[in-house]
Protein backbone atom coordinates (compact mmCIF):
# COMPACT_ATOMS: atom_id res chain seq x y z
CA UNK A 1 -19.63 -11.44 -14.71
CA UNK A 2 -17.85 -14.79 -14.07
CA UNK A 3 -14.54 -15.36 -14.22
CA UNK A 4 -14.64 -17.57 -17.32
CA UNK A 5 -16.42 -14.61 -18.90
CA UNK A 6 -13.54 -12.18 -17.98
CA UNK A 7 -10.82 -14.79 -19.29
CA UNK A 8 -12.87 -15.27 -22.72
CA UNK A 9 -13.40 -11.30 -23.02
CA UNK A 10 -9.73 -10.85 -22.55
CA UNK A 11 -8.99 -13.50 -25.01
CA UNK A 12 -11.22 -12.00 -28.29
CA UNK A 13 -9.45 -8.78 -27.25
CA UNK A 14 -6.83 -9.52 -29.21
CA UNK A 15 -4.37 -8.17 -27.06
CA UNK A 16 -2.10 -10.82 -26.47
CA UNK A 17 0.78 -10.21 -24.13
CA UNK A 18 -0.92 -6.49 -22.87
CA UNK A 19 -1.20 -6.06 -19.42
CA UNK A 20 -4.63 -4.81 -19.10
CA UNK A 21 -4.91 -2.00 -15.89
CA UNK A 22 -8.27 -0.32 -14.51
CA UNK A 23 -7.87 1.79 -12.19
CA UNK A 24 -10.53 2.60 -9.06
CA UNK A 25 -10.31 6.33 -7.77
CA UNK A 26 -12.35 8.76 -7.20
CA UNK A 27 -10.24 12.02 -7.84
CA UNK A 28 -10.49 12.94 -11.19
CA UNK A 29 -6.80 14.53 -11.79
CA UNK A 30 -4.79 11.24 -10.74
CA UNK A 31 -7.32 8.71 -12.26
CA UNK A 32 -7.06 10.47 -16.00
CA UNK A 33 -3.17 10.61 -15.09
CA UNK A 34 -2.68 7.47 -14.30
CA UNK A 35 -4.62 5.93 -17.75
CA UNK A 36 -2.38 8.43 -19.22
CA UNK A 37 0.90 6.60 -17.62
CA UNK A 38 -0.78 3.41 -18.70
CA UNK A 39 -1.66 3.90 -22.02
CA UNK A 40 1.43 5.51 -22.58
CA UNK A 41 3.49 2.49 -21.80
CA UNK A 42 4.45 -0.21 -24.14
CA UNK A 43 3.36 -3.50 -23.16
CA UNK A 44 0.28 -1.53 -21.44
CA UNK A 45 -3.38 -1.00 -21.69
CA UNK A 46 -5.99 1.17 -19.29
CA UNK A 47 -9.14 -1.01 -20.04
CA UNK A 48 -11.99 0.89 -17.34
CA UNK A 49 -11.68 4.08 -14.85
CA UNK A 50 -14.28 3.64 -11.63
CA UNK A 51 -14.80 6.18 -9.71
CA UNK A 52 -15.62 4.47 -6.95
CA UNK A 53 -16.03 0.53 -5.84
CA UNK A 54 -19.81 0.68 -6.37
CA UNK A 55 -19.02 1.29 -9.71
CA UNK A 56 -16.46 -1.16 -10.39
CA UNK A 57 -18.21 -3.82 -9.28
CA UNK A 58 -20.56 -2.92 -11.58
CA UNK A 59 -18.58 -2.81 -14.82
CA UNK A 60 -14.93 -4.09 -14.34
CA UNK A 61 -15.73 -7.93 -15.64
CA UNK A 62 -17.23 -6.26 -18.65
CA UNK A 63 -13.36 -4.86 -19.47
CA UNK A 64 -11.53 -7.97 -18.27
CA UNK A 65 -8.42 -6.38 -16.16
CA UNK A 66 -5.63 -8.63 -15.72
CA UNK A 67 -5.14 -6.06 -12.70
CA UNK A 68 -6.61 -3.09 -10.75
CA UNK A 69 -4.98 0.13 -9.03
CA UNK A 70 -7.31 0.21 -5.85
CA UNK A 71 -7.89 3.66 -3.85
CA UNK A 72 -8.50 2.93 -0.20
CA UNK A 73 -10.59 6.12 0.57
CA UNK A 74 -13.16 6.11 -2.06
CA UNK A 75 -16.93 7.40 -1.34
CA UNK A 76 -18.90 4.77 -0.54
CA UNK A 77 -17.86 1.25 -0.39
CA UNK A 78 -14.14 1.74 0.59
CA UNK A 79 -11.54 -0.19 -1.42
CA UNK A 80 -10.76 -2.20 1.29
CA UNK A 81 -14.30 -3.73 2.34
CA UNK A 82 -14.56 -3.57 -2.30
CA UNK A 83 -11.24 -5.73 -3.12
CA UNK A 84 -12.66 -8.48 -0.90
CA UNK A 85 -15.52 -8.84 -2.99
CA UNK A 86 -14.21 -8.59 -6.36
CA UNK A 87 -12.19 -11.63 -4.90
CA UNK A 88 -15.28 -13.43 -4.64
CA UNK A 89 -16.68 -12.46 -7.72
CA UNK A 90 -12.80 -12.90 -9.87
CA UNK A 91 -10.72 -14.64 -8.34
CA UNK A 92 -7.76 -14.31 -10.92
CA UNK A 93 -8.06 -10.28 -10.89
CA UNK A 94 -4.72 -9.10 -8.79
CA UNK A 95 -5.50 -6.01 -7.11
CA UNK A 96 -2.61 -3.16 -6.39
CA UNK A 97 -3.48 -0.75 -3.25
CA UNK A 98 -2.17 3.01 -4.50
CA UNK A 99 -3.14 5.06 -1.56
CA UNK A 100 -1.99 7.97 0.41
CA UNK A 101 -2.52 5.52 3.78
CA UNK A 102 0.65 4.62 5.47
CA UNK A 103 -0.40 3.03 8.75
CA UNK A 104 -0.44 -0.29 10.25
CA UNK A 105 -4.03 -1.23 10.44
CA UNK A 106 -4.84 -0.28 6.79
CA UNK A 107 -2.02 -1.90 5.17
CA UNK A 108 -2.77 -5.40 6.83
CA UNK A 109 -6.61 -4.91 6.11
CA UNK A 110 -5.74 -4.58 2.60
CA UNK A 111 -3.42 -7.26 2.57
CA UNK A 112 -5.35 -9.43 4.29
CA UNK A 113 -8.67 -8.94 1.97
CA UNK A 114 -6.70 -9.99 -1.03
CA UNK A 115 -4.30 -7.39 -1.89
CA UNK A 116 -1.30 -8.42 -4.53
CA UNK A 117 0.46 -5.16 -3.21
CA UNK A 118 0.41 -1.93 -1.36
CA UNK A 119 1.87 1.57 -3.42
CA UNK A 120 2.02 4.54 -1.53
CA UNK A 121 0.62 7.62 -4.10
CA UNK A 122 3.86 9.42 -3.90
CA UNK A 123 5.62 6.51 -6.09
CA UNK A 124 7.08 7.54 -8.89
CA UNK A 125 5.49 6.79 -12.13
CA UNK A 126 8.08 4.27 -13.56
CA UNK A 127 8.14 2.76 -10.05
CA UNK A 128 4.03 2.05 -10.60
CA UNK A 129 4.67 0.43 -13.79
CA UNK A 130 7.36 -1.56 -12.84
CA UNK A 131 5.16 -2.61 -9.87
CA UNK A 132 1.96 -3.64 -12.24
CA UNK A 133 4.57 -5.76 -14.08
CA UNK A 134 5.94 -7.35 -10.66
CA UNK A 135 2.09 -7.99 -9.83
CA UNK A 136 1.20 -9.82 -12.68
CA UNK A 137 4.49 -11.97 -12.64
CA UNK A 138 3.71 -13.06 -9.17
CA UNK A 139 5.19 -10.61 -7.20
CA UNK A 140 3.53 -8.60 -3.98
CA UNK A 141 5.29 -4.59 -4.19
CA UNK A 142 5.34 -2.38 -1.88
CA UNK A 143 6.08 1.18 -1.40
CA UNK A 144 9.68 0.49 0.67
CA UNK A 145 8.71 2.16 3.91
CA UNK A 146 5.60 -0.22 3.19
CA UNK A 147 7.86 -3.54 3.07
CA UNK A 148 9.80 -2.00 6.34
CA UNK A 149 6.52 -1.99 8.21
CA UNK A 150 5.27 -5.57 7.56
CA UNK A 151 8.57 -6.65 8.04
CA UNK A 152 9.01 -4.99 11.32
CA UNK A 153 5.67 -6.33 12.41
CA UNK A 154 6.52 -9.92 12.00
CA UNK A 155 10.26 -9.56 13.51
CA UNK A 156 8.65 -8.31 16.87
CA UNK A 157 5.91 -11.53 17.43
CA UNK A 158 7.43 -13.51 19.62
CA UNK A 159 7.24 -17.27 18.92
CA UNK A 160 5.31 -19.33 20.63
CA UNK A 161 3.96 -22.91 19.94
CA UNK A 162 0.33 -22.93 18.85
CA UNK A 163 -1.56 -24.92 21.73
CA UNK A 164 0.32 -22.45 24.23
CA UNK A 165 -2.63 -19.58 22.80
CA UNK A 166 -5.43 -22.05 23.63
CA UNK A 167 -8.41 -20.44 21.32
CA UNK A 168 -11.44 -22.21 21.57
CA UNK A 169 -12.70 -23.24 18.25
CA UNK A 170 -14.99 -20.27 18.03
CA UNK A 171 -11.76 -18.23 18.51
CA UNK A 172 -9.98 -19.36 16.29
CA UNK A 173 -12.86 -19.04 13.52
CA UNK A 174 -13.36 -15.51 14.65
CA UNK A 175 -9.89 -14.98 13.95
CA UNK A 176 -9.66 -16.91 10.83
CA UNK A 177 -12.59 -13.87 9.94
CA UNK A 178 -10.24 -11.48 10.77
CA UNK A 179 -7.56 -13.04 8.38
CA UNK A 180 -9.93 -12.66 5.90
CA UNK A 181 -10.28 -9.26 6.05
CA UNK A 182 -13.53 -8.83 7.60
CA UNK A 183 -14.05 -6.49 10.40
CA UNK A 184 -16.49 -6.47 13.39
CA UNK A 185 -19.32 -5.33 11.55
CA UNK A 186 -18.98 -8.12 8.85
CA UNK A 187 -18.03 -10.52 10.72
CA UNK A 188 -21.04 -9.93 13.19
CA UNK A 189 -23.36 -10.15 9.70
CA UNK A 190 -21.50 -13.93 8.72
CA UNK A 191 -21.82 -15.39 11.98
CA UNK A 192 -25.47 -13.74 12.84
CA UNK A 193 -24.79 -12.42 15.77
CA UNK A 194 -24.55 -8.40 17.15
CA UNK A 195 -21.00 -6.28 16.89
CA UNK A 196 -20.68 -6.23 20.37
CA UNK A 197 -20.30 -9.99 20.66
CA UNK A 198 -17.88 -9.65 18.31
CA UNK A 199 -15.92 -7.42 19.84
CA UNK A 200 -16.85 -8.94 23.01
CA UNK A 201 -14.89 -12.45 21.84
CA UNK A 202 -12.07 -10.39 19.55
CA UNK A 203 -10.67 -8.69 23.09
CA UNK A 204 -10.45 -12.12 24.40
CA UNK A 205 -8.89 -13.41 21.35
CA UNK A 206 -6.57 -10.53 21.63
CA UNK A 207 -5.54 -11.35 25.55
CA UNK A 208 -4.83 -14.91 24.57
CA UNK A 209 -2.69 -13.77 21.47
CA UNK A 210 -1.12 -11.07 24.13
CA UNK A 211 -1.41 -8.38 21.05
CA UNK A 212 -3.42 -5.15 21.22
CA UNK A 213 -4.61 -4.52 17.79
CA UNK A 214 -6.55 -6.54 14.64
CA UNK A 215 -2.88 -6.28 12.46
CA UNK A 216 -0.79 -7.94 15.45
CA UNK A 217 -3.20 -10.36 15.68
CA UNK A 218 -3.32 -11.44 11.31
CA UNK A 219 0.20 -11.14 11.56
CA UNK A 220 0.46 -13.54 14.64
CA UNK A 221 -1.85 -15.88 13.75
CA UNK A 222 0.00 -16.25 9.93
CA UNK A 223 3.27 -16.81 11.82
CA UNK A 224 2.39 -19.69 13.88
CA UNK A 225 -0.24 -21.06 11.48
CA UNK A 226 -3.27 -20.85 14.03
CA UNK A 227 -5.81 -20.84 11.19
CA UNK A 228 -5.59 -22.73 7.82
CA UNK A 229 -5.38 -20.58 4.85
């Protein structure tokens, strides 16, 4: 459904001043508990449950979320390679990561394919609401160890000026990709070309960069502005 669509459904809603949640997971205890949470909440309404990203890209313009709880490990489609496509398809719907994934590479693919946020499942409940709220006024939360680990990242890239990498212009479009929040099998689908050239061009990319992994290179190349947004 088009955005407009979305924006006019949530309009003859009459629901004015709700925050309207779905949520995409596929275990059935902490979905129903977390419409629960949401429904519960003043100021809050749990407008579609998805049980996996197939399925919410499927039905969520028909509800018209102002935001989505996203599940990285879903069956299927994984919430990561999902979020990047219901950015396509709305571009005003925030999406919140709530995952049990803590590490480096997953938070920055997330981030990177459009996530507003990134919630550990262990947050408290009032800590999840307060974060919806902080999402939909403009804010990006994260789960504090979360926040420590971006912030970390960036702290350690050394700076450098821009020429001083010397991409070639293919480079620096493959790691615009990356940026994006494809990976090497996506990228390798955009550009028409097989996974091992892409992974053939992203160690080079990586030498140049002097990093060792796809987050150190995001994070490097939003530092020093090596790609335009």
């Amino acid at each position: 459904m088009p955005e407009t669509a979305m924006t006019s459904a949530s309009a003859e809603s009459g629901e004015t001043g709700i925050i309207r949640v779905a949520i995409i997971e596929d275990k059935r205890e902490i979905s129903e508990g977390l419409g629960i949470l949401i429904n519960g909440t003043v100021g809050f309404r749990c407008v579609g449950n998805f049980g996996s990203m197939e399925e919410a890209l499927d039905g969520i313009g028909r509800c018209a979320p102002h935001i989505a709880l996203v599940d990285i490990g879903l069956p299927g489609m994984s919430g990561i390679e999902g979020i990047r496509i219901l950015k396509e398809q709305h571009p005003s719907l925030l999406m919140l990561m709530l995952t049990v994934y803590d590490d480096d590479e997953r938070i920055f693919d997330a981030l990177c394919a459009g996530a507003c946020g990134y919630l550990l499942k262990k947050t408290p409940p009032a800590r999840i609401i307060d974060s919806l709220r902080e999402a939909v006024d403009g804010g990006s939360p994260m789960t504090p160890e979360v926040a420590r680990r971006v912030v970390s990242l960036f702290r350690n890239v050394r700076t450098r000026p821009p020429a001083a990498f010397a991409l070639t212009p293919h480079e620096t479009r493959l790691l615009k990709m990356l940026v994006d929040g494809h990976n090497y099998k996506t990228a390798a689908a955009a550009l028409g070309v097989s996974v091992n050239t892409i992974s053939y061009h992203v160690r080079h990319v990586y030498e140049k960069l002097q990093v060792h992994t796809k987050y150190e290179a995001v994070a490097k190349a939003l530092q020093h502005r090596l790609v335009e947004e």
